[in-house]
Protein backbone atom coordinates (compact mmCIF):
# COMPACT_ATOMS: atom_id res chain seq x y z
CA UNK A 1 4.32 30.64 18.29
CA UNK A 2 3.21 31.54 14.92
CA UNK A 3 5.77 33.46 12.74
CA UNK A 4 5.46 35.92 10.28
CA UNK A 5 6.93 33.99 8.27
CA UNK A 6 5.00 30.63 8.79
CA UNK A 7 2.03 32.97 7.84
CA UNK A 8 3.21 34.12 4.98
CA UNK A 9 4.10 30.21 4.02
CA UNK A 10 0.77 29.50 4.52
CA UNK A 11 -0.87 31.81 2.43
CA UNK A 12 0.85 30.77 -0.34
CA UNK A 13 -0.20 27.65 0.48
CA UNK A 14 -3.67 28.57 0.35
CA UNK A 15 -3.74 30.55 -2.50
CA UNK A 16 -2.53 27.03 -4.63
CA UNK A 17 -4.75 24.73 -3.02
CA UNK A 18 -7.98 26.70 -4.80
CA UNK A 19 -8.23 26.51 -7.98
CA UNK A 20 -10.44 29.77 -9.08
CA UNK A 21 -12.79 28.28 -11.20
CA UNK A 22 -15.61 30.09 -11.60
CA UNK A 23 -18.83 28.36 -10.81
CA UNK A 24 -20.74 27.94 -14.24
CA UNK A 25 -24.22 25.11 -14.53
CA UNK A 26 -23.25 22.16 -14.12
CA UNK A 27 -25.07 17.98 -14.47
CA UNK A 28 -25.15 17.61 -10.44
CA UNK A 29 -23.17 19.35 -7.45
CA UNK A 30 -21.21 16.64 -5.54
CA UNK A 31 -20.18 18.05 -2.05
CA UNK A 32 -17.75 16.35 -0.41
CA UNK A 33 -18.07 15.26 3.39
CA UNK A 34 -16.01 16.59 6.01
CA UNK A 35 -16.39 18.55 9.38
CA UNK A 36 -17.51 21.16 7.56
CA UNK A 37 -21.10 21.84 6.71
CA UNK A 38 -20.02 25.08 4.95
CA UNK A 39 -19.39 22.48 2.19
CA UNK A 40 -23.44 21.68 2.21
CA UNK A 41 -23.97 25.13 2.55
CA UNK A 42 -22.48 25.90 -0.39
CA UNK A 43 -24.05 23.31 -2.07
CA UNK A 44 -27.38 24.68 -1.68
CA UNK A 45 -25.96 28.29 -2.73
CA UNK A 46 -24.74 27.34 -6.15
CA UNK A 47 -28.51 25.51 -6.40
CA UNK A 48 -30.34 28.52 -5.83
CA UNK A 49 -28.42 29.93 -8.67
CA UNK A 50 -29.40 27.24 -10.71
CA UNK A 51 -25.88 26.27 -11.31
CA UNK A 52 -26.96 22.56 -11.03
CA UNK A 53 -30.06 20.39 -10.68
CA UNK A 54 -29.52 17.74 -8.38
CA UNK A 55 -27.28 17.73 -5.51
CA UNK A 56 -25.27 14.99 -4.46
CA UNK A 57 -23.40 14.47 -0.43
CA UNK A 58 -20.94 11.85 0.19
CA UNK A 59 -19.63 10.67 3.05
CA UNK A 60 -19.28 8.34 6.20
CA UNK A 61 -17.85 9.46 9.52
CA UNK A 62 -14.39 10.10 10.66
CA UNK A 63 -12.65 10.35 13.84
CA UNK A 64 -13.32 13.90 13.58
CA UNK A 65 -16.66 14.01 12.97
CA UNK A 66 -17.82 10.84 14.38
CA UNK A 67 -19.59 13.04 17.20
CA UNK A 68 -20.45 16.29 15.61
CA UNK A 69 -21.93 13.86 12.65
CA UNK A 70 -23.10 10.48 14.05
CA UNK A 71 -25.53 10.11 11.47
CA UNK A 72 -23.12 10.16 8.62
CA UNK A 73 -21.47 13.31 7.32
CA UNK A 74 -23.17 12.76 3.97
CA UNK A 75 -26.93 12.36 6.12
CA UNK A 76 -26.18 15.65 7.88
CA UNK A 77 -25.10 17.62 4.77
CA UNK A 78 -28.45 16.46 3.22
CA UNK A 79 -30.56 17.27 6.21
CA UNK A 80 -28.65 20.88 6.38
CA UNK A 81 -29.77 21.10 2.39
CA UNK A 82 -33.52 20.16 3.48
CA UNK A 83 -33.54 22.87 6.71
CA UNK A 84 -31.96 25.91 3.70
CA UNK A 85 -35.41 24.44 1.16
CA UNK A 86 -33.83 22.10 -1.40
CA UNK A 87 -36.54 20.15 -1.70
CA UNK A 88 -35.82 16.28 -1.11
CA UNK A 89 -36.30 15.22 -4.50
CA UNK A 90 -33.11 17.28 -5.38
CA UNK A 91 -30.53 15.59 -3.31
CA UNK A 92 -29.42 12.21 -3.43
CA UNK A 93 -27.03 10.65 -0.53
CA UNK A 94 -24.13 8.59 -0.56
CA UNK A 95 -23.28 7.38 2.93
CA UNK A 96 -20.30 5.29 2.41
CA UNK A 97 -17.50 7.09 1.23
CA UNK A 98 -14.26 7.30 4.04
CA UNK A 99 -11.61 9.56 1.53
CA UNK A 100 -11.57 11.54 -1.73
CA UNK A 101 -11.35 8.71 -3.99
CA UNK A 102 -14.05 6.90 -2.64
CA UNK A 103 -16.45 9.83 -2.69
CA UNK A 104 -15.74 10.08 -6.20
CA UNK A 105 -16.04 6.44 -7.18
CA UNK A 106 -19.22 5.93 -4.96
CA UNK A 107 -20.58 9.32 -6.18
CA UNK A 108 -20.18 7.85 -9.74
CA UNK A 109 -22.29 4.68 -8.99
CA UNK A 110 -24.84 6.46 -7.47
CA UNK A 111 -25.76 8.54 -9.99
CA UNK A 112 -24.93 5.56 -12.63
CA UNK A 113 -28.09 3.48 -10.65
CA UNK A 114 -29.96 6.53 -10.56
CA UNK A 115 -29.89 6.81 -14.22
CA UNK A 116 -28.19 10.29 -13.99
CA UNK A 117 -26.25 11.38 -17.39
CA UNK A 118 -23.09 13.38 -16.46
CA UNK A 119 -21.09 15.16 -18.52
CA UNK A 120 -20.05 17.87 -16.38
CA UNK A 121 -19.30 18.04 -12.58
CA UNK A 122 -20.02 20.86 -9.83
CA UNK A 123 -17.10 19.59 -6.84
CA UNK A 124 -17.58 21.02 -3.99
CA UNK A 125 -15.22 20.53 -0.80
CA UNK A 126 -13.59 23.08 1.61
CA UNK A 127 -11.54 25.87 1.04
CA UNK A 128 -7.99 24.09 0.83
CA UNK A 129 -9.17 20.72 -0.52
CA UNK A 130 -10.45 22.23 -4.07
CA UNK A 131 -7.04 20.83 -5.62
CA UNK A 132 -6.81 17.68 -4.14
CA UNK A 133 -10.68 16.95 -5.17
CA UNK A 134 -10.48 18.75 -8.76
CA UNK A 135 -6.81 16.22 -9.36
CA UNK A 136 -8.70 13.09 -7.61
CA UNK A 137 -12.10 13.66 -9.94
CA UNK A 138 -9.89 14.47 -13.10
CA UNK A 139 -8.20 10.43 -12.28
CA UNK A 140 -11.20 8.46 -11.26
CA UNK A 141 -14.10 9.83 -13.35
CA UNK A 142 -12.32 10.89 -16.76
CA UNK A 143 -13.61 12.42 -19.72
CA UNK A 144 -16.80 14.81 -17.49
CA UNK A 145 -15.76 18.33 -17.23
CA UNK A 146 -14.49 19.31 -13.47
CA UNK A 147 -15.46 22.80 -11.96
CA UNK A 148 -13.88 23.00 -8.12
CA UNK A 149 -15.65 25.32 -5.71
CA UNK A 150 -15.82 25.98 -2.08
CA UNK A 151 -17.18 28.72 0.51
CA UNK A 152 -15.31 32.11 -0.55
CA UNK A 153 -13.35 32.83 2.53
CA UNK A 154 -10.43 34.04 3.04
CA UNK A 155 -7.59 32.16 5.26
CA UNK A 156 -7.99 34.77 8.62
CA UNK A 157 -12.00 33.95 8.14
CA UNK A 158 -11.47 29.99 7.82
CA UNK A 159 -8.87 30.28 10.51
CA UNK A 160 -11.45 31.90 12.79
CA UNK A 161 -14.26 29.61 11.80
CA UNK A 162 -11.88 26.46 13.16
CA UNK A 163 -10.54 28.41 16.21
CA UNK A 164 -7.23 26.69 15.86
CA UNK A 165 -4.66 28.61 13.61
CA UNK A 166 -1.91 26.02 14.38
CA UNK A 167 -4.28 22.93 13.20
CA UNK A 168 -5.67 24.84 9.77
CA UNK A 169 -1.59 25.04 8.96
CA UNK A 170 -1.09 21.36 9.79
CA UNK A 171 -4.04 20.80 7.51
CA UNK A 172 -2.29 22.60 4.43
CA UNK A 173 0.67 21.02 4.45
CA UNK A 174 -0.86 17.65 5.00
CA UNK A 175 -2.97 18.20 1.68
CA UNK A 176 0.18 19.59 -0.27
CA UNK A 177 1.69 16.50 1.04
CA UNK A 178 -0.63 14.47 -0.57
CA UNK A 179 -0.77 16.34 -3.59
CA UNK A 180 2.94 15.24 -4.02
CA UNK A 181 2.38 11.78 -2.49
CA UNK A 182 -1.15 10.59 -4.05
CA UNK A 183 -0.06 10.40 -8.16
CA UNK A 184 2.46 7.93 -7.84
CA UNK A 185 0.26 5.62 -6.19
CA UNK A 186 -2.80 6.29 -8.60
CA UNK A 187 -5.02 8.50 -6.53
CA UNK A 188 -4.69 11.24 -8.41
CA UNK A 189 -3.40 13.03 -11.79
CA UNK A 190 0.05 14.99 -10.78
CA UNK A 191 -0.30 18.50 -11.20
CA UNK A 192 2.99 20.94 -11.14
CA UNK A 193 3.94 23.05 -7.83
CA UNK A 194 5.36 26.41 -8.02
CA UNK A 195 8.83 26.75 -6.95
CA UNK A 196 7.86 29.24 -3.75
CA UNK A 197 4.82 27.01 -2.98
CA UNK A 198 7.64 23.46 -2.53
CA UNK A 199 10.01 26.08 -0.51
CA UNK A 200 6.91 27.64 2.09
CA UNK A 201 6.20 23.86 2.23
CA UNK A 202 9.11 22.70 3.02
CA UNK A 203 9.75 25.70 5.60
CA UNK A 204 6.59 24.91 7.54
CA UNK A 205 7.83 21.29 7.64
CA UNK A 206 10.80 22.16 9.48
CA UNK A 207 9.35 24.56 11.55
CA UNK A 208 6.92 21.41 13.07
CA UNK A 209 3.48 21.83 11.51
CA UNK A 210 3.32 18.25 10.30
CA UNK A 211 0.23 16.46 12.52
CA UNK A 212 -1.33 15.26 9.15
CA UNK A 213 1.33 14.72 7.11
CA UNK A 214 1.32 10.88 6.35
CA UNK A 215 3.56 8.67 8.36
CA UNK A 216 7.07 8.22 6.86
CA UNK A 217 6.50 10.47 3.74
CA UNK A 218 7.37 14.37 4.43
CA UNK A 219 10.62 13.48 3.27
CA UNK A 220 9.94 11.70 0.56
CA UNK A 221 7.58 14.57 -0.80
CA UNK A 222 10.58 17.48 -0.26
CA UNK A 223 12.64 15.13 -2.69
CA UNK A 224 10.01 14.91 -5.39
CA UNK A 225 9.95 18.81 -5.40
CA UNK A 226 13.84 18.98 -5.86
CA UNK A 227 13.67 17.13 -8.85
């Protein structure tokens, strides 16, 4: 059972993972693999508004997308671009990437071989991932500007679009988690979390939504926000 309480926790939640940046034209429009082809769909959006020439999609497969995406989740994102009319020439693919860091890195190359100048950077990922890319470009690929973006939904609408309340709240805590987790080891800048954002997190650990936290670190994260 869902509380009212867990739900309000996980609003907050949401709220901090997004970043409201407002889309503005950008050098190329990286989207970000995942289950998710709202990601490519939004991709091809902010392209029809000429908000960047040249699209790029990252990504392997995963264990959860292995068989909704056997071609790749970066090869299915492109195709998905090619069905909405982005014509081929616009979007390059990068096939390889398994996590944030490598999409970024790999993303980088890519364009770097395809003689691409960058100076300013369209990042496109789902809804409660726009932090975690935005602090995971800002480490890896310094000195570009960084513009975060995602499908404009609210939290009831991406809850229904997964059909699984209890596993979108897992996922929000498990990308707090890593918010909290990722700096120390390099992955990522550190960027400060409000006071009611630690304590909803915290909350929502105890009450058991933890199926993607990482193994052996929940309580290691709670200390870093006491500090």
């Amino acid at each position: 059972m869902i509380s009212t309480q867990d739900w309000a926790d996980t609003r907050l939640l949401w709220k901090y993972h997004q970043m409201g940046h407002s889309p503005q034209p950008c050098s190329v429009a990286i989207g970000l693999g995942s289950h998710d082809l709202g990601v490519a769909d939004m991709a091809v959006e902010l392209y029809e508004r000429g908000m960047a020439p040249l699209l790029v999609f990252t990504g392997a497969t995963s264990p959860t997308t292995r068989e909704r995406m056997p071609r790749g989740e970066a090869v299915h994102y492109r195709e998905r671009a090619l069905e909405l009319g982005v014509p081929s020439s616009a979007v390059l693919v990068e096939p390889r990437a398994r996590n944030t860091g490598e999409n970024i890195t790999f993303s980088r190359e890519l364009l770097r071989e395809a003689g691409v100048e960058v100076s300013s950077i369209l990042l496109i990922s789902k809804p409660y991932e726009e932090r975690r890319a935005y602090a995971t470009a800002r480490k890896l690929w310094p000195g570009v500007g960084i513009i975060s973006a995602s499908s404009p939904m609210t939290l009831d609408e991406y809850v229904d679009s997964i059909g699984d309340a209890r596993l979108v709240i897992d996922m929000l805590v498990g990308a707090l988690q890593r918010l909290l987790v990722y700096p120390e080891q390099g992955f990522m800048i550190s960027q400060p979390v409000p006071e009611d954002v630690a304590e909803a997190y915290e909350r929502l650990c105890r009450q058991g939504f933890t199926s993607r936290l990482l193994r052996d670190a929940a309580g290691q994260a709670r200390s870093q926000m006491r500090r």
